[in-house]
Protein backbone atom coordinates (compact mmCIF):
# COMPACT_ATOMS: atom_id res chain seq x y z
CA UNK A 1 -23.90 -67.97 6.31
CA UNK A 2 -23.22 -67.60 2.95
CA UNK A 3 -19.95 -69.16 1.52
CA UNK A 4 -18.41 -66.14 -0.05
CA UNK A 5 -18.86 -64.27 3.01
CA UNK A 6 -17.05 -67.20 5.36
CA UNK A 7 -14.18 -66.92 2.59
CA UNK A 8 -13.80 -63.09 2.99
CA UNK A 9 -14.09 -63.75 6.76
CA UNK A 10 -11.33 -66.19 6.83
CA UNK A 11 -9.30 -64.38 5.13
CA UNK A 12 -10.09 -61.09 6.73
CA UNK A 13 -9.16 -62.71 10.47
CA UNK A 14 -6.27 -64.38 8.61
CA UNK A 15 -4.84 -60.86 7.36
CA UNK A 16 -5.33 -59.51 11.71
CA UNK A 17 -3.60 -62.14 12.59
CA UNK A 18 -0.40 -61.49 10.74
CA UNK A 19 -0.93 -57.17 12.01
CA UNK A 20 -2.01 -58.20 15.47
CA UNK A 21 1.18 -61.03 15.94
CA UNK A 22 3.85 -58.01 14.79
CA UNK A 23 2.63 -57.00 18.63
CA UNK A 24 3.02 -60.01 20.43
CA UNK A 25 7.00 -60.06 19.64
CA UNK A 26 7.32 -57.73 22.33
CA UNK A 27 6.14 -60.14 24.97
CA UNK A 28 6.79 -63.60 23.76
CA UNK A 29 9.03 -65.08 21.18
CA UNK A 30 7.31 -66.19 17.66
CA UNK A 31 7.49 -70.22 19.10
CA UNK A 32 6.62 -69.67 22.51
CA UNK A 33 3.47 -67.67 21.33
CA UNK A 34 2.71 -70.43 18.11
CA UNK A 35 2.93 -73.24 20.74
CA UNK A 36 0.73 -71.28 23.17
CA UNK A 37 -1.84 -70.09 20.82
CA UNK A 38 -2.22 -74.24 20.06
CA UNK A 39 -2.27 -75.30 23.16
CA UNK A 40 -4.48 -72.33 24.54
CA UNK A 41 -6.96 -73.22 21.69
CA UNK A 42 -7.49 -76.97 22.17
CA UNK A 43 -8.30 -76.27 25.54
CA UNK A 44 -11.22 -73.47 24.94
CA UNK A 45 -12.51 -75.57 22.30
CA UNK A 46 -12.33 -79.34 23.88
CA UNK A 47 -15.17 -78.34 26.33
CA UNK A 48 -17.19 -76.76 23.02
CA UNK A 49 -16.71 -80.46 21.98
CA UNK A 50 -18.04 -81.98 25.05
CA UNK A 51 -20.88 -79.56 24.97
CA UNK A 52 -21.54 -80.63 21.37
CA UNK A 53 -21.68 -84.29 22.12
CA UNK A 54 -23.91 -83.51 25.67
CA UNK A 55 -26.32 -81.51 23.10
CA UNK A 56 -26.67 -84.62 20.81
CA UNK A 57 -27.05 -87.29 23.28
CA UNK A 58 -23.88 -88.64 22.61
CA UNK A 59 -21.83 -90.50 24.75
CA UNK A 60 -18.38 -88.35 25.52
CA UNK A 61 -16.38 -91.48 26.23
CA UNK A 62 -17.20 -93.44 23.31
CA UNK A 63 -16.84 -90.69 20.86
CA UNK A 64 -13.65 -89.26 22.39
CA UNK A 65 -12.81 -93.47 22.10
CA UNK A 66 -13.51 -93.24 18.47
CA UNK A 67 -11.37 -89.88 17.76
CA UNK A 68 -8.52 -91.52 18.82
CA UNK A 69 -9.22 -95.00 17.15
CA UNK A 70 -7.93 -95.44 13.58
CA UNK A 71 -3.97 -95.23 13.78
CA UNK A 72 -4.36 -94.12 10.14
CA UNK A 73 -6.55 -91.22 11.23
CA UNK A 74 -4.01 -90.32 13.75
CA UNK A 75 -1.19 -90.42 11.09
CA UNK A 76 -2.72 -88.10 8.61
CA UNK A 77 -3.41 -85.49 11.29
CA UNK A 78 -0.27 -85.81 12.47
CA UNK A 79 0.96 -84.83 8.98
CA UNK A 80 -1.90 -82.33 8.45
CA UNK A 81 -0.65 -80.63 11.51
CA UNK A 82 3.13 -81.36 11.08
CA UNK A 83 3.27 -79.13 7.60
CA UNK A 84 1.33 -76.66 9.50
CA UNK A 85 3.95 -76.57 12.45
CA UNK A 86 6.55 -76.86 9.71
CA UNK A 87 5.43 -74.05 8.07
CA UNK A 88 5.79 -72.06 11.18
CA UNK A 89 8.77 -72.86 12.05
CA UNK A 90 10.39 -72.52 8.63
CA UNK A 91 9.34 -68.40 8.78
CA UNK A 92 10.81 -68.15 11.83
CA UNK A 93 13.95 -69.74 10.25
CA UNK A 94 13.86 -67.61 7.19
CA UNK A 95 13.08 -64.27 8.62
CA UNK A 96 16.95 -64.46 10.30
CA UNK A 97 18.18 -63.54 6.77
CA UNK A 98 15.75 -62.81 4.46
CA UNK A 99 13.10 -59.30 5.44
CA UNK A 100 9.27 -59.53 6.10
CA UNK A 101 8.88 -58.25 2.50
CA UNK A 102 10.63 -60.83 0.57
CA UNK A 103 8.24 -63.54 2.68
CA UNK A 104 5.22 -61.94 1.78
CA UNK A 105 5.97 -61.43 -1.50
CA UNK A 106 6.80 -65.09 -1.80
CA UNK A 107 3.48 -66.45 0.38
CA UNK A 108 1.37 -65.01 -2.38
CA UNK A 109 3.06 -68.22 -4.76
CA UNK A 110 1.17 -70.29 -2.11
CA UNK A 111 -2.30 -70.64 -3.84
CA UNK A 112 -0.77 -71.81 -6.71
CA UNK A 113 1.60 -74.54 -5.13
CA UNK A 114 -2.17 -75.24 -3.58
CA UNK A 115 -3.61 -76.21 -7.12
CA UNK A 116 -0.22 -77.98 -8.39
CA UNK A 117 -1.06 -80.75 -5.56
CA UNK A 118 -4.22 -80.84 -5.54
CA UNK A 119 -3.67 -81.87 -9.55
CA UNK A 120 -1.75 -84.54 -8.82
CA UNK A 121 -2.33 -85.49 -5.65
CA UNK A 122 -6.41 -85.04 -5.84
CA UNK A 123 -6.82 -84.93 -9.85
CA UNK A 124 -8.53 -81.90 -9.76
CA UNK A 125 -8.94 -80.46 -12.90
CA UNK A 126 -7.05 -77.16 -13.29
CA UNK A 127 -9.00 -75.34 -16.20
CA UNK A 128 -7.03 -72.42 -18.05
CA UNK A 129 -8.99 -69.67 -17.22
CA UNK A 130 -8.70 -70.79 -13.37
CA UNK A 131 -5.15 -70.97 -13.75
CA UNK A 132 -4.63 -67.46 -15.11
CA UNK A 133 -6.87 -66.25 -12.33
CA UNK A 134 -4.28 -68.24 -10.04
CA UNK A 135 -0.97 -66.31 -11.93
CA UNK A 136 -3.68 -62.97 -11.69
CA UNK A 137 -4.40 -63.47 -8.23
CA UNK A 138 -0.15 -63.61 -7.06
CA UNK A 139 0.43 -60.80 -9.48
CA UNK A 140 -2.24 -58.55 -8.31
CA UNK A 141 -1.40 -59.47 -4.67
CA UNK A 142 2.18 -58.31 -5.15
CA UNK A 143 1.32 -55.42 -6.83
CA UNK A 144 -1.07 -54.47 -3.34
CA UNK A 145 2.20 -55.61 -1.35
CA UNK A 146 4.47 -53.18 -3.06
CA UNK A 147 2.07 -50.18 -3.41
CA UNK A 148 1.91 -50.29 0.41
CA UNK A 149 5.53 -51.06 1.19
CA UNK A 150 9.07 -49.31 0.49
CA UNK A 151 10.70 -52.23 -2.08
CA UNK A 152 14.04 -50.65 -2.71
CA UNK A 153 15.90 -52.85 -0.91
CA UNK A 154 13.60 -56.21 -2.70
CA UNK A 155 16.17 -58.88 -3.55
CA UNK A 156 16.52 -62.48 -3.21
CA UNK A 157 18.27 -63.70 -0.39
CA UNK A 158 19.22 -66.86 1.77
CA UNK A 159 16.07 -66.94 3.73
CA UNK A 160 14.17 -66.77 0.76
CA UNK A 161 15.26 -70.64 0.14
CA UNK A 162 14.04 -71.76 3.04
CA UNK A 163 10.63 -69.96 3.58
CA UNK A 164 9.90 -71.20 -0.64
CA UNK A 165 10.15 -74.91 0.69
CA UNK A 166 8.04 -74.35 3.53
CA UNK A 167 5.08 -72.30 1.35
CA UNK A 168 4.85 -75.74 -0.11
CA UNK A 169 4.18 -77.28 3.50
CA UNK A 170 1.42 -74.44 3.84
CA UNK A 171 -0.26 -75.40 0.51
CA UNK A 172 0.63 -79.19 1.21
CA UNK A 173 -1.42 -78.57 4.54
CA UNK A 174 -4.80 -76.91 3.20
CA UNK A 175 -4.86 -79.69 0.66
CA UNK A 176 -4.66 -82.26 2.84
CA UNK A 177 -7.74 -81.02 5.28
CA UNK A 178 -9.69 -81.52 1.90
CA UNK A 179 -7.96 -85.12 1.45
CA UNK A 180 -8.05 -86.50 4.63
CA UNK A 181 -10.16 -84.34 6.87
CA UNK A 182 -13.39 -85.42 5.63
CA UNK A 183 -13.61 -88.13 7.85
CA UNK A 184 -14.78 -86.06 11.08
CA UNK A 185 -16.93 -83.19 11.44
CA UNK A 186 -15.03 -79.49 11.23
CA UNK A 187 -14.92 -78.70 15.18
CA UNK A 188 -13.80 -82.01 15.91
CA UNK A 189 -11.42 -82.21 12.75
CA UNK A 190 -10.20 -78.51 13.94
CA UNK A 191 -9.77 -79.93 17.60
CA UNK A 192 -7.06 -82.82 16.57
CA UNK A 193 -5.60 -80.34 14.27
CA UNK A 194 -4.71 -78.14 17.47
CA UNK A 195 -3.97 -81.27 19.63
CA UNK A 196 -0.99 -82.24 17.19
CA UNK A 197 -0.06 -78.70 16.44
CA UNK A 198 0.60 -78.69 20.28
CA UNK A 199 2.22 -82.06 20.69
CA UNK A 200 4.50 -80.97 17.81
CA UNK A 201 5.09 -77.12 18.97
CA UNK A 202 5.71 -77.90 22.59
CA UNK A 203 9.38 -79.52 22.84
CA UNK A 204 10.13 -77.23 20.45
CA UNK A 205 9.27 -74.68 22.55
CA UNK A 206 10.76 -75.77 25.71
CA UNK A 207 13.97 -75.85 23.71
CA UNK A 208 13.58 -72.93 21.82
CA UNK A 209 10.84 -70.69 22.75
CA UNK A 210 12.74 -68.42 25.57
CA UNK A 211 10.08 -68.88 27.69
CA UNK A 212 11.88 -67.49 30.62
CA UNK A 213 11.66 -64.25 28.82
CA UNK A 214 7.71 -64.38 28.16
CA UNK A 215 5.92 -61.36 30.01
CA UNK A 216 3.09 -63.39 31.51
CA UNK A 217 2.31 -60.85 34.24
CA UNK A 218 1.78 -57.92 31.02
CA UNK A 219 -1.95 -57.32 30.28
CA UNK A 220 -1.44 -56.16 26.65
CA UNK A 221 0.35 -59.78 26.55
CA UNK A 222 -2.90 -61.66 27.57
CA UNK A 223 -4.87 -59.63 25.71
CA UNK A 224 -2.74 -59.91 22.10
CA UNK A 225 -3.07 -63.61 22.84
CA UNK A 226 -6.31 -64.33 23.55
CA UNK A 227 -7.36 -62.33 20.43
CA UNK A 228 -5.04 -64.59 18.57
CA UNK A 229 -6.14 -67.56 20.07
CA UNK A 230 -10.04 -67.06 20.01
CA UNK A 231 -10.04 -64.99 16.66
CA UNK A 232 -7.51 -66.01 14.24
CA UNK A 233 -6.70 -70.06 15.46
CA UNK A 234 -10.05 -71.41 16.87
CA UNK A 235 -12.39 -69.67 14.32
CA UNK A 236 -9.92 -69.62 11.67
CA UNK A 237 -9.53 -73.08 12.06
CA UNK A 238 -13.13 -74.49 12.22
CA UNK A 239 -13.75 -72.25 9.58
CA UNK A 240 -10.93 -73.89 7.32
CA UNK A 241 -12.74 -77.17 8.10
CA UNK A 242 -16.14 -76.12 6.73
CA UNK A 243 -14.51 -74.57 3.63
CA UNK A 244 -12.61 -76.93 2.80
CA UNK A 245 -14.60 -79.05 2.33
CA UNK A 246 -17.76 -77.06 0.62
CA UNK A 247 -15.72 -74.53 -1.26
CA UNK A 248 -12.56 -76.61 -1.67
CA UNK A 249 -9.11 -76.17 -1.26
CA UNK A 250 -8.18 -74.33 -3.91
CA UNK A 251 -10.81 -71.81 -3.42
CA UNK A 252 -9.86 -71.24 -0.21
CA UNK A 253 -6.45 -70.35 -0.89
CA UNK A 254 -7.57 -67.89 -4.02
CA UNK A 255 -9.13 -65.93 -0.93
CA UNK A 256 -6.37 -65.81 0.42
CA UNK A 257 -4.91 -63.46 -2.22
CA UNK A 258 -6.88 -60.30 -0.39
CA UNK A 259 -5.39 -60.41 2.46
CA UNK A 260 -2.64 -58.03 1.80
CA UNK A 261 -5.74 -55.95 0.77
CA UNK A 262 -7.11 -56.51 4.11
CA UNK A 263 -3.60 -55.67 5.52
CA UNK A 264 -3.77 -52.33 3.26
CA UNK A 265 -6.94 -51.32 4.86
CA UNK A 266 -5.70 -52.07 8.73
CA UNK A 267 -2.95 -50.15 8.57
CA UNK A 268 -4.39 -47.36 6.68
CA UNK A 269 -7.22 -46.95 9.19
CA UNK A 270 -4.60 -47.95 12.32
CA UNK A 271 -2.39 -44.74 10.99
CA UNK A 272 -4.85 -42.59 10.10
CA UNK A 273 -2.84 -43.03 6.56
CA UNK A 274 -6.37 -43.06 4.36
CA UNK A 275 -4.36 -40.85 1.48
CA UNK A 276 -2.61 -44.39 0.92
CA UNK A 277 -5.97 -45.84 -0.17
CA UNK A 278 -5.68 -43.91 -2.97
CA UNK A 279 -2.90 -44.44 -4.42
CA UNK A 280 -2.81 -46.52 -8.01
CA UNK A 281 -0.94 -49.12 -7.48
CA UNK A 282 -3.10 -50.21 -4.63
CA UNK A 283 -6.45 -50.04 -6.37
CA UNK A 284 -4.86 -51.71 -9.84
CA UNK A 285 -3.55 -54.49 -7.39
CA UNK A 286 -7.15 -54.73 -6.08
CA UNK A 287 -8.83 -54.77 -9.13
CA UNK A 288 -6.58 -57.46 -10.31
CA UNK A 289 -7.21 -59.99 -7.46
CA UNK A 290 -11.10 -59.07 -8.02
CA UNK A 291 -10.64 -60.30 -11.20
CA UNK A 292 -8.74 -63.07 -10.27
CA UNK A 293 -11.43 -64.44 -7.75
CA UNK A 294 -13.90 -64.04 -10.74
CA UNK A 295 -11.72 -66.19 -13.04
CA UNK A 296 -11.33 -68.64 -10.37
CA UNK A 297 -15.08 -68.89 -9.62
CA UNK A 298 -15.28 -69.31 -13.38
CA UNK A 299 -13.95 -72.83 -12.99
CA UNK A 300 -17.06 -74.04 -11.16
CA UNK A 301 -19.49 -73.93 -14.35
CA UNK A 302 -22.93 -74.49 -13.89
CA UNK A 303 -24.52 -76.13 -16.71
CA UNK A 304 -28.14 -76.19 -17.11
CA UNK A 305 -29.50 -79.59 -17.90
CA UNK A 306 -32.26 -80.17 -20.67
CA UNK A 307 -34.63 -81.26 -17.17
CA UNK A 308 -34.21 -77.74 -16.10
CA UNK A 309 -31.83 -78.93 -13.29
CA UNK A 310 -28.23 -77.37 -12.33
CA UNK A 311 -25.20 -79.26 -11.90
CA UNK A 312 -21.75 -78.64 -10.72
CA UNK A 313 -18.65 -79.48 -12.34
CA UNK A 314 -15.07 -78.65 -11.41
């Protein structure tokens, strides 16, 4: 599949999975249904792995042996996973005094945070023109966020403190998959992400998560979560693997500037609201992130060698 359509796909089941989870509140609190969607996920996809080792004549006890191996591997996925639960956790935190607005207004800083680490942590180079697209991208982004929402009541406010910090733990997680990721394959890699996530999420849960007040008999419960669990955790997951580490990190969290586009569009077509598509604001915020993505891409540069071959610098 081509890569810039895997990028607008991750980002597309990224944006349904922050609509579809303003559902599931009605059934199960934001940690029960974070720890369940991990531990739901590792289960559906640990057979997938077995099935993937049957298929290549591998043996299932050696390589599950070898997953678990290197104490050093099991360290950075704790981390990798840990930010990820931290992230989490911190919204859920925030959004007790700060409103749904402010934090997405606020995520859109994440790409950015993204290429600060990977600068000094990974020594990427961080071109001008890929940095402007960067401060385009969260502009435009904001601009789609407020064309679509009322922002009178837009201030700063305690939460605000808390969910900043943990928008680093997001970007801090993304660029660590590219860091130290590499060393399995992505449904494997995406597998011990989940495992963690769950090992970390589930004492939280049990402490925190309400579970006595989770409506496991509802249908519309089973059916939010699988959705969430099969659409936006297991492929969203093994999809971050593969990107990651063909498009990088950074590029993957440029996409991630159209998903309040993508968030536009659901609940325009959701409420029958396709008047709102119109509307200025909205298709100057667009335009901007398009043109953000484009400066971004721009800091790939293909330079054509005097052998007639292409190579690829960052």
């Amino acid at each position: 599949m081509n890569q810039f359509i895997m990028l607008l796909l991750w980002a597309w089941l990224m944006a349904s999975s922050f609509v579809v989870s303003g559902h599931m509140v009605e059934y199960a609190s934001p940690i029960a249904t974070s720890a369940f969607r991990f531990l739901l996920a590792m289960l559906i996809l640990f057979p997938v792995l077995l099935l993937q080792w049957h298929r290549a004549k591998l043996s299932k006890s050696e390589q599950l042996k070898a997953l678990f191996a290197s104490r050093q591997r099991l360290f950075h996925y704790a981390v990798i996973s840990g930010s990820l639960v931290g992230f989490f956790i911190g919204l859920f935190v925030a959004l007790k005094s700060t409103t749904p607005l402010n934090t997405s207004v606020l995520y859109t800083l994440v790409p950015l945070m993204g290429v600060l680490i990977a600068k000094v942590w990974l020594k990427e180079a961080a071109p001008f023109l890929k940095v402007l697209g960067f401060l385009m991208g969260s502009f435009g982004a904001v601009v789609v966020l407020l064309s679509t929402q009322h922002y009178d009541d837009l201030q700063w406010r305690s939460g605000d403190y808390v969910f900043l910090s943990v928008c680093f733990l997001l970007a801090f997680h993304v660029v660590s998959v590219q860091k130290w990721g590499r060393s399995l394959d992505p449904l494997p890699s995406a597998f011990m992400i989940m495992l963690f996530g769950a090992l970390w999420l589930l004492p939280i849960a049990l402490l925190w998560g309400e579970l006595d007040q989770v409506m496991w008999l509802s249908k519309g419960f089973w059916i939010t979560i699988l959705y969430l669990t099969v659409f936006t955790t297991l492929f969203t997951f093994v999809l971050q693997q593969l990107l990651v580490r063909t498009a990088g990190a950074s590029r993957l969290l440029a996409f991630s500037y159209t998903i309040p586009v993508w968030v536009a569009l659901f609940t325009a077509v959701s409420q029958s609201r396709f008047s709102s598509l119109a509307d200025w604001r909205l298709l100057v915020g667009m335009a901007l992130v398009c043109v953000a993505l484009f400066l971004i891409d721009g800091g790939v540069i293909r330079v054509k060698g005097f052998n007639g071959s292409t190579s690829t610098t960052k």
